[in-house]
Protein backbone atom coordinates (compact mmCIF):
# COMPACT_ATOMS: atom_id res chain seq x y z
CA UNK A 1 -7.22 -43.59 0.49
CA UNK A 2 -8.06 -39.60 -0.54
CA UNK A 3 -9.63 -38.88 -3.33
CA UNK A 4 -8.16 -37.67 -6.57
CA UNK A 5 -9.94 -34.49 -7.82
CA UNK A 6 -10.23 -34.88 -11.65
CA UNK A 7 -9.58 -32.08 -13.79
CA UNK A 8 -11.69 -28.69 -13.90
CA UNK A 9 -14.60 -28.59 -16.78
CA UNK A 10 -14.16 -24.67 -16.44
CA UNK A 11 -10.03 -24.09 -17.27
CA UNK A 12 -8.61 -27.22 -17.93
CA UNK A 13 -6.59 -27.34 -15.18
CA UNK A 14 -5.61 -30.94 -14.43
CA UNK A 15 -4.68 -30.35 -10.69
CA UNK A 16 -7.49 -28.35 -8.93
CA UNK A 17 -7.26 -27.76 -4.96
CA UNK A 18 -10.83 -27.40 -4.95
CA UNK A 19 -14.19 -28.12 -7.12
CA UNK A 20 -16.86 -26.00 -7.05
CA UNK A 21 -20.32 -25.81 -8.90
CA UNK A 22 -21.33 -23.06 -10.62
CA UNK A 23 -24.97 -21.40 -9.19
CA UNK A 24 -25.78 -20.34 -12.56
CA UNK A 25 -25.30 -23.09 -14.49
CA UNK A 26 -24.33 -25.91 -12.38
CA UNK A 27 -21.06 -26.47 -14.38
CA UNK A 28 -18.06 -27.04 -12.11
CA UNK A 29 -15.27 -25.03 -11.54
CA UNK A 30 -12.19 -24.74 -9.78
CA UNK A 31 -10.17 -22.45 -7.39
CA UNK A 32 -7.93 -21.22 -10.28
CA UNK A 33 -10.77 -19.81 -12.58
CA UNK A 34 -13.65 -19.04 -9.61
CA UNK A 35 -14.28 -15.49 -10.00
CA UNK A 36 -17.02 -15.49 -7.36
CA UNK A 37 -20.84 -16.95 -7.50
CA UNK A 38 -21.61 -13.53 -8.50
CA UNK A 39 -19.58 -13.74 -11.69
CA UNK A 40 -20.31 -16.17 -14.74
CA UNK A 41 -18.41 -18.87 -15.36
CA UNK A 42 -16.94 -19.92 -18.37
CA UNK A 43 -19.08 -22.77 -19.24
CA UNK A 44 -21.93 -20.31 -18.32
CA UNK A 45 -24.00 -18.97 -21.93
CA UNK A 46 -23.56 -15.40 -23.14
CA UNK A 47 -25.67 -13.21 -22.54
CA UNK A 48 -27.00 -10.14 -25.11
């Protein structure tokens, strides 16, 4: 049986390849809206 990803806290996207957690703020995210662990997510708080 695989395992049905469920959908992406970051974008909304309902059908992510992938999961990933965000090193800043631990919020998950998917291949569609990863920009990189060097760029903030969207879940991630603005900073001034």
């Amino acid at each position: 049986m695989t395992e049905q990803l469920k959908e992406c806290n970051g974008c909304g996207n309902e059908a992510p390849d992938e999961l990933y957690e965000c090193p800043h703020c631990g919020a998950e995210k998917c291949n569609m809206c990863d920009m990189g662990d060097n760029v903030a997510c969207n879940n991630c708080p603005e900073e001034d």
